[in-house]
N, C-alpha and C. Protein backbone atom coordinates (compact mmCIF):
# COMPACT_ATOMS: atom_id res chain seq x y z
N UNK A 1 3.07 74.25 -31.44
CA UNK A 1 1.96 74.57 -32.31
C UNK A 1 0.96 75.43 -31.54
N UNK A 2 0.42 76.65 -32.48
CA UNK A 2 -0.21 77.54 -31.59
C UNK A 2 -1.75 76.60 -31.97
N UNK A 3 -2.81 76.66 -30.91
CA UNK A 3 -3.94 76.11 -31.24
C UNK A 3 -5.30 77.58 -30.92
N UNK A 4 -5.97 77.77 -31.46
CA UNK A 4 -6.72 78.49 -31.96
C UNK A 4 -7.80 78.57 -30.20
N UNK A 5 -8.27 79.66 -30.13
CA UNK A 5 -9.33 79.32 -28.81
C UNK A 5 -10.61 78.47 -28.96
N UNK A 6 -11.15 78.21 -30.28
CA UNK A 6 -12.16 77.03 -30.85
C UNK A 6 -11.66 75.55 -30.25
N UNK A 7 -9.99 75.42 -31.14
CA UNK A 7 -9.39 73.97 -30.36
C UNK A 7 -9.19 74.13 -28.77
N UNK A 8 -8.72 74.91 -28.77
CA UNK A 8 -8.66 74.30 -26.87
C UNK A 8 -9.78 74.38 -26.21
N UNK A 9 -10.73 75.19 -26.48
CA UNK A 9 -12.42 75.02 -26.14
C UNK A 9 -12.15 73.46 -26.49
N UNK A 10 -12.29 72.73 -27.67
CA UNK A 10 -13.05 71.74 -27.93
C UNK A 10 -11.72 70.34 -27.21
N UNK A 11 -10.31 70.61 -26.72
CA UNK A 11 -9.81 69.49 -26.46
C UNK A 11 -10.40 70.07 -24.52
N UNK A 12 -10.69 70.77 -24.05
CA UNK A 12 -10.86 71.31 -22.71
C UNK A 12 -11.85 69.98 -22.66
N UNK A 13 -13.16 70.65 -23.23
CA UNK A 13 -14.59 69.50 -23.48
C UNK A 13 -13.82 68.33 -23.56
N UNK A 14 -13.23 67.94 -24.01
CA UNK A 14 -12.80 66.27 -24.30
C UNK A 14 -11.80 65.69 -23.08
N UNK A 15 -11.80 66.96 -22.57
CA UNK A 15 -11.48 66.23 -20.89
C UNK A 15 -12.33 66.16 -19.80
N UNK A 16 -13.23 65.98 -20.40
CA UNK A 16 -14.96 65.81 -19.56
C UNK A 16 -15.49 63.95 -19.79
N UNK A 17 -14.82 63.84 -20.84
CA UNK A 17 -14.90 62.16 -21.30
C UNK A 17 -14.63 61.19 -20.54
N UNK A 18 -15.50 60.48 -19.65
CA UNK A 18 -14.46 59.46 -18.63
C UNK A 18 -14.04 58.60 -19.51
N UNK A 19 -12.79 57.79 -19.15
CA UNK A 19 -12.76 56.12 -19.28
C UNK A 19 -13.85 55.34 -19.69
N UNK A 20 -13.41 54.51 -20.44
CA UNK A 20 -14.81 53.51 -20.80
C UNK A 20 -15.83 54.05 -21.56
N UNK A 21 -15.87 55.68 -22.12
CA UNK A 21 -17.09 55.75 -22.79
C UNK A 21 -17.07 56.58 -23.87
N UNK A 22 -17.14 56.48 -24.89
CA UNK A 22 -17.05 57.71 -26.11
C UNK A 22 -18.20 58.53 -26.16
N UNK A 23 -17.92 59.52 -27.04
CA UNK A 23 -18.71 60.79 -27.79
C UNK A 23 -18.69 60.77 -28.70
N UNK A 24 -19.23 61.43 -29.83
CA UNK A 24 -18.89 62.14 -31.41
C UNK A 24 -18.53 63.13 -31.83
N UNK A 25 -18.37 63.34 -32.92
CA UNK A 25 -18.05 64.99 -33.31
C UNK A 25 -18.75 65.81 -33.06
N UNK A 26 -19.73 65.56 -33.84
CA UNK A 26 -21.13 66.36 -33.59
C UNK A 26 -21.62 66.89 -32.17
N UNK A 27 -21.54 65.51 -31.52
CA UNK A 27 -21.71 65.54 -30.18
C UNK A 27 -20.84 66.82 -29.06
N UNK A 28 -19.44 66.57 -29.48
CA UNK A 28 -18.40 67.87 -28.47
C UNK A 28 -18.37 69.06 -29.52
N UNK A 29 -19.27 69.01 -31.00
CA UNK A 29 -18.90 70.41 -31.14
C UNK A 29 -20.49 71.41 -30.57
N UNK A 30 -21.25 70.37 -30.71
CA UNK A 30 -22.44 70.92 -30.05
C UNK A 30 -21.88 71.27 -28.35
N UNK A 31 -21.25 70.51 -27.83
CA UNK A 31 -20.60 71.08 -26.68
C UNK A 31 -20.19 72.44 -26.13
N UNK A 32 -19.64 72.88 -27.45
CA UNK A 32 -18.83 74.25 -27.17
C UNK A 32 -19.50 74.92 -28.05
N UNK A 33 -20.91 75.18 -27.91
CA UNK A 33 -21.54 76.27 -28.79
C UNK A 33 -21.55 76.04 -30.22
N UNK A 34 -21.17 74.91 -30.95
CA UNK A 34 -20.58 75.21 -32.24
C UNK A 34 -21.36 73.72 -33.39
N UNK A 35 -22.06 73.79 -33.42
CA UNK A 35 -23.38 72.48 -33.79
C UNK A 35 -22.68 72.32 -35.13
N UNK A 36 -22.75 72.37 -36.10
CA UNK A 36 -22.85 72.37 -37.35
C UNK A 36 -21.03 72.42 -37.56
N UNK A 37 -20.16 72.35 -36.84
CA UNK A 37 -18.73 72.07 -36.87
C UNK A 37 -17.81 70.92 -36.43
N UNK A 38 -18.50 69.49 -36.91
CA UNK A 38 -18.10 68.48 -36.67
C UNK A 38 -16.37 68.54 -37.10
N UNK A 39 -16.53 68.64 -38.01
CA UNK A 39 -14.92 68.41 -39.49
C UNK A 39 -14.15 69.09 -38.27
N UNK A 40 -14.87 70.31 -38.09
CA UNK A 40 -13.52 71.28 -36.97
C UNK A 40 -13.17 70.65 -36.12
N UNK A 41 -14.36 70.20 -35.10
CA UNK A 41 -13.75 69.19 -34.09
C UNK A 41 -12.78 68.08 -34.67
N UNK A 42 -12.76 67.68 -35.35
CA UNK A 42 -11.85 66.46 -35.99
C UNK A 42 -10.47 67.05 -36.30
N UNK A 43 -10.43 68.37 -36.65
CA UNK A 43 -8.80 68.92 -37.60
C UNK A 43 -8.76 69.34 -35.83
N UNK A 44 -9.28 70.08 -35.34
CA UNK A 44 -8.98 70.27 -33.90
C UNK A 44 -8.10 68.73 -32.71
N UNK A 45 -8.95 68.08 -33.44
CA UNK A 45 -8.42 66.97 -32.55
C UNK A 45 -6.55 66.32 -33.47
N UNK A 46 -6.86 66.55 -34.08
CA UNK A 46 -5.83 65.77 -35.21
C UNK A 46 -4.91 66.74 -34.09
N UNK A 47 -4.92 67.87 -33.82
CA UNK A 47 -3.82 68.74 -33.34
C UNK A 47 -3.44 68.63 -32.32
N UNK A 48 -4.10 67.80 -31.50
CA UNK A 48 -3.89 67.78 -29.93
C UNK A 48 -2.93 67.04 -29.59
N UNK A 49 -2.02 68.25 -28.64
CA UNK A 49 -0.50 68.16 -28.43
C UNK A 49 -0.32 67.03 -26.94
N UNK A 50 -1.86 66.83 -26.76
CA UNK A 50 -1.55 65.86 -25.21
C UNK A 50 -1.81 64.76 -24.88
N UNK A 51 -2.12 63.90 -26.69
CA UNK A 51 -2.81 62.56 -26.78
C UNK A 51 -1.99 61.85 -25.96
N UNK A 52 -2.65 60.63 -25.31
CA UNK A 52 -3.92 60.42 -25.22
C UNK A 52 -4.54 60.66 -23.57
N UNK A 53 -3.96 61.90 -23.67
CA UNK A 53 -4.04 62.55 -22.10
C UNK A 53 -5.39 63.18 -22.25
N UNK A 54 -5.55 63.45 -23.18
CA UNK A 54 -6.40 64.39 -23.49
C UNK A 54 -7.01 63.80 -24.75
N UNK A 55 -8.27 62.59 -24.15
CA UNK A 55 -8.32 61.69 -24.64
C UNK A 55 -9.30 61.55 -26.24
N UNK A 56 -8.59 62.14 -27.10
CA UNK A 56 -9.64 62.15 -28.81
C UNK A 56 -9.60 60.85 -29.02
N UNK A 57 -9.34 59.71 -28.38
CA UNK A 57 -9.73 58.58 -29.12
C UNK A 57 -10.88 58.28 -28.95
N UNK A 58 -11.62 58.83 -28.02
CA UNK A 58 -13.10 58.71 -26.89
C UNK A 58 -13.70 59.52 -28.31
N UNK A 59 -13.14 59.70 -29.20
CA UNK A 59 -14.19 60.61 -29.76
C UNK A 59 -14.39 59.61 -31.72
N UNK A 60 -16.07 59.62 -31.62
CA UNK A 60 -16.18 58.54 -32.96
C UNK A 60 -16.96 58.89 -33.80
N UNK A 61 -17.51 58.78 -35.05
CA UNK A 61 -18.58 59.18 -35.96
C UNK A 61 -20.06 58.81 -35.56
N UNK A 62 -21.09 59.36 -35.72
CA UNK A 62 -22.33 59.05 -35.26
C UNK A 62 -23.11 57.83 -35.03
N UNK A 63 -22.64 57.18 -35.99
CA UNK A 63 -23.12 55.79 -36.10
C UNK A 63 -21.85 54.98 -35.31
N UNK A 64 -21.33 55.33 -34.44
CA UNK A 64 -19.89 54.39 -34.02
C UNK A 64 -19.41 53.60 -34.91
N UNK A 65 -18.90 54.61 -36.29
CA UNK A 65 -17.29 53.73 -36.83
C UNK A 65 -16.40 54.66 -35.74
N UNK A 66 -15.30 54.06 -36.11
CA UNK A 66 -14.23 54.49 -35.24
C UNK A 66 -13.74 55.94 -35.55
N UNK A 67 -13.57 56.14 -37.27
CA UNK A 67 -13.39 57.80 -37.02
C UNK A 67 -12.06 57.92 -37.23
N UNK A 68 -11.36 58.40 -37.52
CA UNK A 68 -9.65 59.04 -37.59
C UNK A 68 -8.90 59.11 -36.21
N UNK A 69 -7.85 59.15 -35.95
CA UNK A 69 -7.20 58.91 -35.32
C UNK A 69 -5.29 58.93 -35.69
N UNK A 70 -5.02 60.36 -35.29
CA UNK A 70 -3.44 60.55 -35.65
C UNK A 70 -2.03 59.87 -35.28
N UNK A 71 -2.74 58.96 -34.56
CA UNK A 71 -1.56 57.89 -33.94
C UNK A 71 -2.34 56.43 -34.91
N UNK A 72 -3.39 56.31 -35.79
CA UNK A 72 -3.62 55.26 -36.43
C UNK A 72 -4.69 54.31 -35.76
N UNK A 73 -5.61 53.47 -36.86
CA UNK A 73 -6.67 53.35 -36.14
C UNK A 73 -5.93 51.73 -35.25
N UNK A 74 -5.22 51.38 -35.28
CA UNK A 74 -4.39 49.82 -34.85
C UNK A 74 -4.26 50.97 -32.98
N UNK A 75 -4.02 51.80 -33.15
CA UNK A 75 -3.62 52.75 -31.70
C UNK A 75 -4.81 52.83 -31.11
N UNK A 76 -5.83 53.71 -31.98
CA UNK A 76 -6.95 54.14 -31.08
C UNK A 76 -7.78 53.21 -30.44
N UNK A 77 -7.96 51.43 -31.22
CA UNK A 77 -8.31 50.23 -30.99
C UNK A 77 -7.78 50.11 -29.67
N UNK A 78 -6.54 50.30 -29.87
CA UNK A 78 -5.98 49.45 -28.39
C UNK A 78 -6.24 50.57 -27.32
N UNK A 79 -6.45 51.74 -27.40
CA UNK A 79 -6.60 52.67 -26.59
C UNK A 79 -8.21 52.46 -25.65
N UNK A 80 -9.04 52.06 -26.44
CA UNK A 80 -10.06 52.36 -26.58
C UNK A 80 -10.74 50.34 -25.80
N UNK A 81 -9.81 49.73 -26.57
CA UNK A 81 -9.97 48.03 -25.73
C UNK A 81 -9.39 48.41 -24.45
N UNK A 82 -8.00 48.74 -24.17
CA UNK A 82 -7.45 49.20 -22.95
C UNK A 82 -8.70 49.67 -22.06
N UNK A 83 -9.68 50.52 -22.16
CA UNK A 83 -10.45 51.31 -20.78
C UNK A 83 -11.65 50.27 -21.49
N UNK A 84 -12.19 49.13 -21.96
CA UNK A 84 -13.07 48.40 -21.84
C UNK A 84 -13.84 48.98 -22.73
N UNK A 85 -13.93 49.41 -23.79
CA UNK A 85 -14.69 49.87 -24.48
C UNK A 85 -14.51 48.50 -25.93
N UNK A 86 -15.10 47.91 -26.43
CA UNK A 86 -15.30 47.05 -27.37
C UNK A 86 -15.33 47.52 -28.47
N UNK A 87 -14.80 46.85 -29.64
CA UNK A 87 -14.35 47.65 -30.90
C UNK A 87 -14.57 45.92 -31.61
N UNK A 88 -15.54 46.64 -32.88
CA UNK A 88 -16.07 45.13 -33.66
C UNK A 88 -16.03 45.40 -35.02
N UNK A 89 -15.20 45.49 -36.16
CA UNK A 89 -15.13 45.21 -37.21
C UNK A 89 -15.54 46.88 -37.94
N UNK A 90 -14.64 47.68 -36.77
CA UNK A 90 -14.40 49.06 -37.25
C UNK A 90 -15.64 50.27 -36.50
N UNK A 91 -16.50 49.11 -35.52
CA UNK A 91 -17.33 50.33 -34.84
C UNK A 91 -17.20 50.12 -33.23
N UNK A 92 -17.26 50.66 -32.56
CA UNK A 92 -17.96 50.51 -30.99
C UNK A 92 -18.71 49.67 -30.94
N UNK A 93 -18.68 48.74 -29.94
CA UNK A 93 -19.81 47.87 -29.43
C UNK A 93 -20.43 48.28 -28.33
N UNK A 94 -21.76 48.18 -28.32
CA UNK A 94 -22.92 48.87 -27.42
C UNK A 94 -22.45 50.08 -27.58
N UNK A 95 -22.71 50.96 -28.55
CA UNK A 95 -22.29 52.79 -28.95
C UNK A 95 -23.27 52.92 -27.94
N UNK A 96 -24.61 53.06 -28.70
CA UNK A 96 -25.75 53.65 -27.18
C UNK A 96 -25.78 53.35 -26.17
N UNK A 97 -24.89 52.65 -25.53
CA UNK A 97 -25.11 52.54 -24.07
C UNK A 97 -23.69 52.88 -23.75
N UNK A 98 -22.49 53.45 -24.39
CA UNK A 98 -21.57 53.83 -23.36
C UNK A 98 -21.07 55.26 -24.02
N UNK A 99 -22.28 55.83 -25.01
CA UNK A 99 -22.25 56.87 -25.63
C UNK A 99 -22.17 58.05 -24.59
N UNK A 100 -21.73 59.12 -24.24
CA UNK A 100 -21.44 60.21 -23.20
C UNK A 100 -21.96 61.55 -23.61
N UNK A 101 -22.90 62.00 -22.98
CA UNK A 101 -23.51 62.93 -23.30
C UNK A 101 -23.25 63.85 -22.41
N UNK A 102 -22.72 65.78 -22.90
CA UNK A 102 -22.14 66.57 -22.10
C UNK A 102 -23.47 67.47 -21.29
């Protein structure tokens, strides 16, 4: 799959994400110059050929629900419990404090 220079800008940024801490849409499209292109970051991520290497599960809706996820949200849960990150009845637990700002 060819990916556009917008997506690999925006999965590049999403390898800036440590372990243990998410971002938002909003959040990595403001990253790469591009504020007002959340949805993109999301169809961008849906595409990414190197999950979960290239980690979009780190990535959640503003208010920490969990957000989409192309391997399913039962995956991104365990992805996301795996590096210690807490997941409570479809959102992040403590969003503002392990929220990642670029």
């Amino acid at each position: 799959m060819k990916l556009t220079e917008f997506e690999l800008k925006v999965l590049n940024k999403l390898k800036h994400v440590p372990r243990g801490r998410v971002t938002t849409y909003g959040a990595l499209a403001r990253s790469v110059g591009r504020p007002g292109a959340a949805r993109a970051v999301g169809n961008a991520l849906n595409k990414n050929p190197d999950a979960p290497i290239t980690p979009c599960h780190r990535v959640v809706y503003s208010d920490g629900r969990l957000g989409g996820y192309a391997g399913g949200a039962e995956k991104k849960i365990g992805l996301l419990k795996g590096e210690g990150v807490g997941v409570k009845n479809g959102r992040i637990v403590d969003f503002k404090k392990i929220f990642y700002r670029f």
